[in-house]
Structures are given as structure tokens and as C-alpha cells.
Protein backbone atom coordinates (compact mmCIF):
# COMPACT_ATOMS: atom_id res chain seq x y z
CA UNK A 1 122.18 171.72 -235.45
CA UNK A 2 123.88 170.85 -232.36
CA UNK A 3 121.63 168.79 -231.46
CA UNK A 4 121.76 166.65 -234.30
CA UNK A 5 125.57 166.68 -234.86
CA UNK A 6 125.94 165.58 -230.77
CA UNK A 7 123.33 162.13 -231.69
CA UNK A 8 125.18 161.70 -234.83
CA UNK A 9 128.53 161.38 -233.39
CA UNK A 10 127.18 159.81 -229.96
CA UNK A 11 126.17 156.98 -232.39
CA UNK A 12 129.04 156.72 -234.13
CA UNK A 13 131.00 156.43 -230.85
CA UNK A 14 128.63 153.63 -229.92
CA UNK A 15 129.47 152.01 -233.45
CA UNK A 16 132.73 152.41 -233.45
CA UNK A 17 133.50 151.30 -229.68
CA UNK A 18 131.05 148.41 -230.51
CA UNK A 19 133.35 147.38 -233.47
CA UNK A 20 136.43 148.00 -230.90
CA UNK A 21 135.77 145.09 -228.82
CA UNK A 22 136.40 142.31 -231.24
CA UNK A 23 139.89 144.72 -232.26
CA UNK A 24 140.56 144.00 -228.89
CA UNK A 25 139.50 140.45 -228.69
CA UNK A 26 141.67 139.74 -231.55
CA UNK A 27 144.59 141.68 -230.97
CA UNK A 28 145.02 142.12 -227.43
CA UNK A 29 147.99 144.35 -226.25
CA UNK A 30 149.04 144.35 -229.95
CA UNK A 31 146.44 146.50 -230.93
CA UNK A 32 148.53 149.22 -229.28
CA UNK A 33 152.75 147.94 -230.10
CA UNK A 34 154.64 148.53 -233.24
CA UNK A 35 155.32 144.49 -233.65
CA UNK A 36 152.13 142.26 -233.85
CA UNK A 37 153.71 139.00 -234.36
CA UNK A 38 150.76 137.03 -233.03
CA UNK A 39 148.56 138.98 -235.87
CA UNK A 40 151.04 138.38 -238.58
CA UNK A 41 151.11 134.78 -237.64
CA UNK A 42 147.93 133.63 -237.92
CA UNK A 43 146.15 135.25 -241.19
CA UNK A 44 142.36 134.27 -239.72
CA UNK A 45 142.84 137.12 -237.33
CA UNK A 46 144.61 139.02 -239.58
CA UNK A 47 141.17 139.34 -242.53
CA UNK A 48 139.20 139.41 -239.55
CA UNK A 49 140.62 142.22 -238.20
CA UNK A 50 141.14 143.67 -241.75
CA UNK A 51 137.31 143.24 -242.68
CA UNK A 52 136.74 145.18 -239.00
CA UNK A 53 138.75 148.01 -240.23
CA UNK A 54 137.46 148.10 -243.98
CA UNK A 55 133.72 148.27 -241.80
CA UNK A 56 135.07 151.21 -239.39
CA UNK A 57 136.26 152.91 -242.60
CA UNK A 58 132.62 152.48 -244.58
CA UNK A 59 130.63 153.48 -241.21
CA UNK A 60 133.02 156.47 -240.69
CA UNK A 61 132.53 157.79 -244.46
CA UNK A 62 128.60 157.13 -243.90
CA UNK A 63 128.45 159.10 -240.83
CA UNK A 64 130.79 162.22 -242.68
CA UNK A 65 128.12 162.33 -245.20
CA UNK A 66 125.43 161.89 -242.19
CA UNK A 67 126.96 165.08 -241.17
CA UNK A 68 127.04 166.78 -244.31
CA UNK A 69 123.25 166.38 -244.76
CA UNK A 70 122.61 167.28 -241.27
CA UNK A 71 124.62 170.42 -242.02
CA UNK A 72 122.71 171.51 -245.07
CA UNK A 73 119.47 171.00 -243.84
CA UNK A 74 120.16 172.71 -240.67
CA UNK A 75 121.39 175.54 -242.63
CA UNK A 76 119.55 175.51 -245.57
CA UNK A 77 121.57 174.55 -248.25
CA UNK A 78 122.91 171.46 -250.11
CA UNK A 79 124.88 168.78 -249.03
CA UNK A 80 127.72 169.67 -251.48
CA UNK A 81 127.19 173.30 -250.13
CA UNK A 82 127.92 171.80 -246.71
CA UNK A 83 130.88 169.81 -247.35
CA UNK A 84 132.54 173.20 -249.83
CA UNK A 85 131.86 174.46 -246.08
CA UNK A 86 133.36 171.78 -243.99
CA UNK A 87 136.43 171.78 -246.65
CA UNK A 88 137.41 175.30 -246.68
CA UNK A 89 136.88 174.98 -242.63
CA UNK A 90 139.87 172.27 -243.15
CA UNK A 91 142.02 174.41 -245.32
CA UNK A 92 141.61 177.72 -242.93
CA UNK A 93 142.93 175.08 -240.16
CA UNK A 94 145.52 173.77 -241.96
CA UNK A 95 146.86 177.25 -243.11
CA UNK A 96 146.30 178.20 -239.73
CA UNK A 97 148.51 175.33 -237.92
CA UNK A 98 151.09 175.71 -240.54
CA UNK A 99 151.26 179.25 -239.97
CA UNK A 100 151.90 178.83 -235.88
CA UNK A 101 154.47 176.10 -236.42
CA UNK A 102 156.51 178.45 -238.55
CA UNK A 103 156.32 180.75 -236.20
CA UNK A 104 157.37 178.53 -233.40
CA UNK A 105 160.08 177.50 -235.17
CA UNK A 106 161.43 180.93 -236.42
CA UNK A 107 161.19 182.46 -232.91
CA UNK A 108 162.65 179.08 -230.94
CA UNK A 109 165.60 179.07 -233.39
CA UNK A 110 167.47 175.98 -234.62
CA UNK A 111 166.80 172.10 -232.89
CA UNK A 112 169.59 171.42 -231.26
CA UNK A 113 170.50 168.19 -233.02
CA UNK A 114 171.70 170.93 -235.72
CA UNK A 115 173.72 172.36 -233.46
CA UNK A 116 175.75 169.53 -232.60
CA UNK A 117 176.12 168.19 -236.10
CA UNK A 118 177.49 171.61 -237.77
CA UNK A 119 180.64 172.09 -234.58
């Protein structure tokens, strides 16, 4: 299963830093700043750059279900099987990372903007 999860996401690396470039062609050092004003300006690059996105987004939901069928047939099961898997997985982490925060933020105390503000 390892095997076939590592090509799968090798390719969609390849996909998606193939569908990078013309981000970067487009948007240049904007790709990576708060304000795009050269984007917003001209609306061309703005639907082409959309469209790239909207194509990231479809490749990245094909390769998830990719996954999930690599999953189930790896482990013998369905691919709904394999994503209940993959989404209780999710929920353990979540649970999980909640749980740590609260305790980092029980045992570190109050931020100290709080402080200041209640003098």
C-alpha cells in the first residue's frame, strides 16, 4: 500500500507543481503578498488564474478518491469503507490537537495581552 500511496502522491506533486508554473507566470511575487493589485487589475489573469485553481481543486479531489480506492483494495474493503477510515483518522486528529492546545493553554496560563488589558 505504500507503494502505491508514494506514486499516487509523487504524481500529484508532479501535477500540481506542473500547474504551479503558470501561478507563477501569472502572478509573480503576488502569488505570495496579501495585496495583488496587478491581479485585480487586469481580469485576463485573474480567470486564468481562477480556472488554474478550479483545475488544482478537481485534480486534488480526483487524486483523494485515487487514494481511497488504493486504500480499499490494498486492504480489502470498499472505497466508502476506506474513506469511513480516512475520516475517523481526521476526527481522532482533530480531537487529538484540540486536546494538546487546551492543555498548553491551561498549563501556560493567560496571554499576556490579557494581562495588560485587565490592570
Amino acid at each position: 500500500m505504500r507503494v502505491v500511496i508514494g506514486q499516487i502522491s509523487g504524481r500529484a506533486n508532479l501535477m500540481i507543481g506542473a500547474l504551479l508554473i503558470p501561478k507563477l507566470l501569472i502572478a509573480c511575487s503576488e502569488l505570495f503578498a496579501s495585496d495583488t493589485p496587478n491581479l485585480d487589475a487586469n481580469s485576463l489573469f485573474s480567470f486564468v488564474f481562477s480556472a488554474i485553481t478550479v483545475i488544482e481543486f478537481a485534480l486534488g479531489m480526483w487524486l483523494f478518491i485515487v487514494s481511497l480506492h488504493a486504500i480499499g483494495e490494498a486492504h480489502g474493503f470498499s472505497a466508502w469503507k476506506s474513506f469511513a477510515v480516512e475520516f475517523i483518522l481526521g476526527l481522532i486528529l482533530f480531537v487529538v490537537l484540540i486536546i494538546v492546545i487546551a492543555i498548553v493553554f491551561s498549563v501556560s496560563g493567560p496571554p499576556l495581552w490579557w494581562l495588560y488589558e485587565n490592570r
